[in-house]
Protein backbone atom coordinates (compact mmCIF):
# COMPACT_ATOMS: atom_id res chain seq x y z
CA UNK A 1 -9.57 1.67 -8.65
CA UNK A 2 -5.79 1.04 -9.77
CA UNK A 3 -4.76 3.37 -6.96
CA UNK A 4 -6.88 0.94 -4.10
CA UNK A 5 -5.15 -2.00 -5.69
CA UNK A 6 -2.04 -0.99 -5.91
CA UNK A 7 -2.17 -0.11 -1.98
CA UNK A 8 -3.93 -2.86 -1.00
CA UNK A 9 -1.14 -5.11 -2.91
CA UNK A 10 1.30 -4.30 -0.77
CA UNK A 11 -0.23 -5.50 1.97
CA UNK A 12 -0.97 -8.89 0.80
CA UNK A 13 2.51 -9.37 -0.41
CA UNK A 14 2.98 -11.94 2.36
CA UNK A 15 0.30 -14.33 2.31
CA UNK A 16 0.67 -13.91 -1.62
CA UNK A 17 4.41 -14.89 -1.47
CA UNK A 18 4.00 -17.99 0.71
CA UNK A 19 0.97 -19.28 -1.84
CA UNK A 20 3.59 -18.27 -4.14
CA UNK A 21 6.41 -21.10 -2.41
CA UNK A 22 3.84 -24.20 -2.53
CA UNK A 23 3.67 -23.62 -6.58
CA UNK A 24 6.47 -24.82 -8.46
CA UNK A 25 7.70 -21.30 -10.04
CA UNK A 26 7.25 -20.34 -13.71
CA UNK A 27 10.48 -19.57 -15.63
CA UNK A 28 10.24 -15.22 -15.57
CA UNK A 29 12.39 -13.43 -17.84
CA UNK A 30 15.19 -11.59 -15.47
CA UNK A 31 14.13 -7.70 -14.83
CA UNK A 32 16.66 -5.06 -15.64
CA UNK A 33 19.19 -4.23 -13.00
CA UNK A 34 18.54 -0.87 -13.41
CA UNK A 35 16.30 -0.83 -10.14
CA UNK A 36 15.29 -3.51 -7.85
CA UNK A 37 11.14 -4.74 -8.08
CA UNK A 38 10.79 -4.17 -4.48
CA UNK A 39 12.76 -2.36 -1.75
CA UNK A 40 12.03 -1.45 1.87
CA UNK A 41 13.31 1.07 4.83
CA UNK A 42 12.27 0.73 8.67
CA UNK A 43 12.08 4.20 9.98
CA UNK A 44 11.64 3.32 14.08
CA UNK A 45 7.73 1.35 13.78
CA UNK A 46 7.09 2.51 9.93
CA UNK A 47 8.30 1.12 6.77
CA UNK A 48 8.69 2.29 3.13
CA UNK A 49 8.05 0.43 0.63
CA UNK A 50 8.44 0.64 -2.72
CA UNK A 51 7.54 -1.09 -6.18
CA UNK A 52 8.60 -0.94 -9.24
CA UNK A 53 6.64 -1.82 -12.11
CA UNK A 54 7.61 -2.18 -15.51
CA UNK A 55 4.60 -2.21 -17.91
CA UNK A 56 4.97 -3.88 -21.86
CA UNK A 57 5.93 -1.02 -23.93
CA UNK A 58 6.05 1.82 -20.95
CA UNK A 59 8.82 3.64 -19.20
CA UNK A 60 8.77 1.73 -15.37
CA UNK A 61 6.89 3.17 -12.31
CA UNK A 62 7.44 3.71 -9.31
CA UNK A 63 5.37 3.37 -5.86
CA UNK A 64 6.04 4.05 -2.72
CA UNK A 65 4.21 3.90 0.64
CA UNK A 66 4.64 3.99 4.51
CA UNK A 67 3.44 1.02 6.55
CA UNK A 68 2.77 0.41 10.45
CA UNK A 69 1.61 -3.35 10.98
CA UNK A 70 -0.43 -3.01 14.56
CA UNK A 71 0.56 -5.73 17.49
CA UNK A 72 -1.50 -7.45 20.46
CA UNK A 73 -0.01 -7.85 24.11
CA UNK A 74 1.88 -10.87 22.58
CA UNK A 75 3.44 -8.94 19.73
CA UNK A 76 1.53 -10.97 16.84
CA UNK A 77 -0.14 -8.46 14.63
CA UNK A 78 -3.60 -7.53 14.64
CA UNK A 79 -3.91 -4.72 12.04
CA UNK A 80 -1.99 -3.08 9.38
CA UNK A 81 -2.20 0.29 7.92
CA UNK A 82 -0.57 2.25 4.85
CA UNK A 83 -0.59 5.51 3.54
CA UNK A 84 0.94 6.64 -0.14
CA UNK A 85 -0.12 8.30 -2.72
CA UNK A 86 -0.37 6.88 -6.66
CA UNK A 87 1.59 10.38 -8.35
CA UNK A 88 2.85 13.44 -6.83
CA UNK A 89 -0.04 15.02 -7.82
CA UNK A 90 -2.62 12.92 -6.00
CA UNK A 91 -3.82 13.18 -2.52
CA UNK A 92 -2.59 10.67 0.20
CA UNK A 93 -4.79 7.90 0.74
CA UNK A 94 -4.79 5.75 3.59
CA UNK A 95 -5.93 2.00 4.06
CA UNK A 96 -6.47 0.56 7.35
CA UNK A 97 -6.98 -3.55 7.46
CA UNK A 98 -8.25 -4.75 10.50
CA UNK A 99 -9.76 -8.83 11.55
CA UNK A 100 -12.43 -10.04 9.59
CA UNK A 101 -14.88 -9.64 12.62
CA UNK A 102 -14.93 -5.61 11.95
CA UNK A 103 -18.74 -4.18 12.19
CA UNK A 104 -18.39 -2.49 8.58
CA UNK A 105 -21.42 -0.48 8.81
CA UNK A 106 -19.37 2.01 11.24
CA UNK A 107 -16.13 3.68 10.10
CA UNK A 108 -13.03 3.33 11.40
CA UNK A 109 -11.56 6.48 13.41
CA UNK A 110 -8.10 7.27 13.74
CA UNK A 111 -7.08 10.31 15.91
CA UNK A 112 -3.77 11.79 16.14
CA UNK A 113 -4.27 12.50 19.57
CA UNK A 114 -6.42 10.02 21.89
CA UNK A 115 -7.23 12.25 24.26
CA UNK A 116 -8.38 15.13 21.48
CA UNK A 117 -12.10 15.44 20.55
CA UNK A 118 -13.54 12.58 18.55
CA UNK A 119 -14.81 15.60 16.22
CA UNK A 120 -10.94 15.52 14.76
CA UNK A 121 -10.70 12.09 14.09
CA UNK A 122 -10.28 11.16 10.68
CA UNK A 123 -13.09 8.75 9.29
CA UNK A 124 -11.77 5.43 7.33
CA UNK A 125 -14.79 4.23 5.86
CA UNK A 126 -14.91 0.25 5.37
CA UNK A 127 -14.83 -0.84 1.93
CA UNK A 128 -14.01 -4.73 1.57
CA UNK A 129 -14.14 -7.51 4.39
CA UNK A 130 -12.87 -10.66 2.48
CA UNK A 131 -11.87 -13.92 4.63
CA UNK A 132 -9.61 -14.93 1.51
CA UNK A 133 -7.74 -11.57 1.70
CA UNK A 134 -7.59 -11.67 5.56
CA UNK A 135 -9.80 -9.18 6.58
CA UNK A 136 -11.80 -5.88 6.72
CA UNK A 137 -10.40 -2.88 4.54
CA UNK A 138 -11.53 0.74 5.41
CA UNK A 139 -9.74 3.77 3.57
CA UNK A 140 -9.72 7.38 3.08
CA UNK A 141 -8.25 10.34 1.20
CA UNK A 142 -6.53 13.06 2.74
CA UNK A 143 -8.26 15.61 1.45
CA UNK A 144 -4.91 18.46 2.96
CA UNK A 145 -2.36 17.45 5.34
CA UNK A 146 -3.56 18.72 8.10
CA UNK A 147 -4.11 14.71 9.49
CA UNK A 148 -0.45 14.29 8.49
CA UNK A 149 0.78 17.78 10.40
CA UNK A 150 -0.96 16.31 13.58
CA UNK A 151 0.48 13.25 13.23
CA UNK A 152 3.80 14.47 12.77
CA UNK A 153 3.75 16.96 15.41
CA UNK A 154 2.84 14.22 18.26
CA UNK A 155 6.19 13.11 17.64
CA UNK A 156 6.95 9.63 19.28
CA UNK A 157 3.45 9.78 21.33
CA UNK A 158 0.94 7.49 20.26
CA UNK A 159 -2.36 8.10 18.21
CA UNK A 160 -5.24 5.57 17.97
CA UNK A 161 -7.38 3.78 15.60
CA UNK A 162 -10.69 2.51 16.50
CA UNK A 163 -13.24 0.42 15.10
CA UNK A 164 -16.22 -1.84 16.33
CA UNK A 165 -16.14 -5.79 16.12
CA UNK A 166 -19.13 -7.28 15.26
CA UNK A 167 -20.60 -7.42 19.25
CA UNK A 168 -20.83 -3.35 18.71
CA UNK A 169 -17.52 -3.18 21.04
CA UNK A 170 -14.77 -0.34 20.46
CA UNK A 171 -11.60 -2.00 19.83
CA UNK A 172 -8.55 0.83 20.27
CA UNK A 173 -5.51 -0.13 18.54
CA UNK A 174 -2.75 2.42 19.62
CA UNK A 175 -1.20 3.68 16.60
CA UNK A 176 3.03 4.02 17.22
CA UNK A 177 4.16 7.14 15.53
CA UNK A 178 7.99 6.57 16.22
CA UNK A 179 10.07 7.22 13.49
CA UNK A 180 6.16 8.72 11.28
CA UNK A 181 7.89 11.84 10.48
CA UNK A 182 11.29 10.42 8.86
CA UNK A 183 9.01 7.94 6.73
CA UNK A 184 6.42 10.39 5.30
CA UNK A 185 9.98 12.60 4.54
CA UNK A 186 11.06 9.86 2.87
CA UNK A 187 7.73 8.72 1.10
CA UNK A 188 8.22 12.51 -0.24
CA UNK A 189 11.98 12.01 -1.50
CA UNK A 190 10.44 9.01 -2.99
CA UNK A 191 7.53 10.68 -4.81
């Protein structure tokens, strides 16, 4: 459960952050200057981003993840999706959020290649719709990395994601993978 939160924070940094500028602020001790709370890379369409957390009483933690925010015809975005993992150890997970009008009872699909079987698309199960959070959630775990090897090796051609809005339509949101491989290398320097 920490894991999904954690994920899913990221990606409600911004509508948490302008809240956060209508409130007069709280006085907040200063953090150390050892390492910054937040820091971010573009790598071509992806981002890194990483958090640092400082618990009461335990050494500070870091986590990382790769981003790709999804945009319409006019550029505004539509859909955002992250993958990271919560320790070395773990597998990757990946969260997909798409609008609120999502038919959950479906999963999502995302295929490295469009034109592949549908039998090799991955399937993002939806977990949370919330109008208050901005929309419909759907994640998975990488159970290998054989999603991430296929991803990798289309190099700047596009995948896809697809879902169903609630009129049973398939939406296809085509997924950018320029500049995929240099962020999962650097999600990996990042641990």
């Amino acid at each position: 459960m920490k894991a999904k939160l954690l994920l899913t924070l990221a990606m409600l940094a911004a509508p948490m952050a302008a809240l956060a500028q209508s409130r007069p602020a709280a006085p907040q001790a200063a953090p150390p200057a050892a390492a910054p709370d937040r820091t971010s890379a573009a790598y071509g369409d992806w981002t890194l981003r990483c958090e640092t957390t400082r618990p009461a009483g335990q050494p500070a933690q870091r986590l990382c993840e790769i981003a790709l925010t999804f945009t319409d015809a006019r550029n505004q975005p539509v859909a955002q999706m992250v993958m990271g993992r919560t320790a070395r150890a773990e597998p990757m997970r990946v969260i997909l959020q798409v609008p609120i009008e999502a038919r959950v009872e479906e999963a999502a699909r995302l295929q490295a290649d469009p034109a592949a079987a549908a039998g090799e698309a991955l399937s993002l199960p939806f977990k949370l719709c919330s109008v208050a959070r901005g929309g419909c959630f759907a994640e998975a775990e990488l159970p290998n990395d054989a999603v991430l090897r296929r991803l990798r090796a289309r190099g700047d051609a596009p995948g896809r994601v697809t879902f169903r809005d609630s009129a049973g339509r398939d939406i296809h949101l085509t997924m950018s993978l320029r500049g995929f491989g240099a962020a999962l290398d650097a999600l990996g320097r990042e641990g």
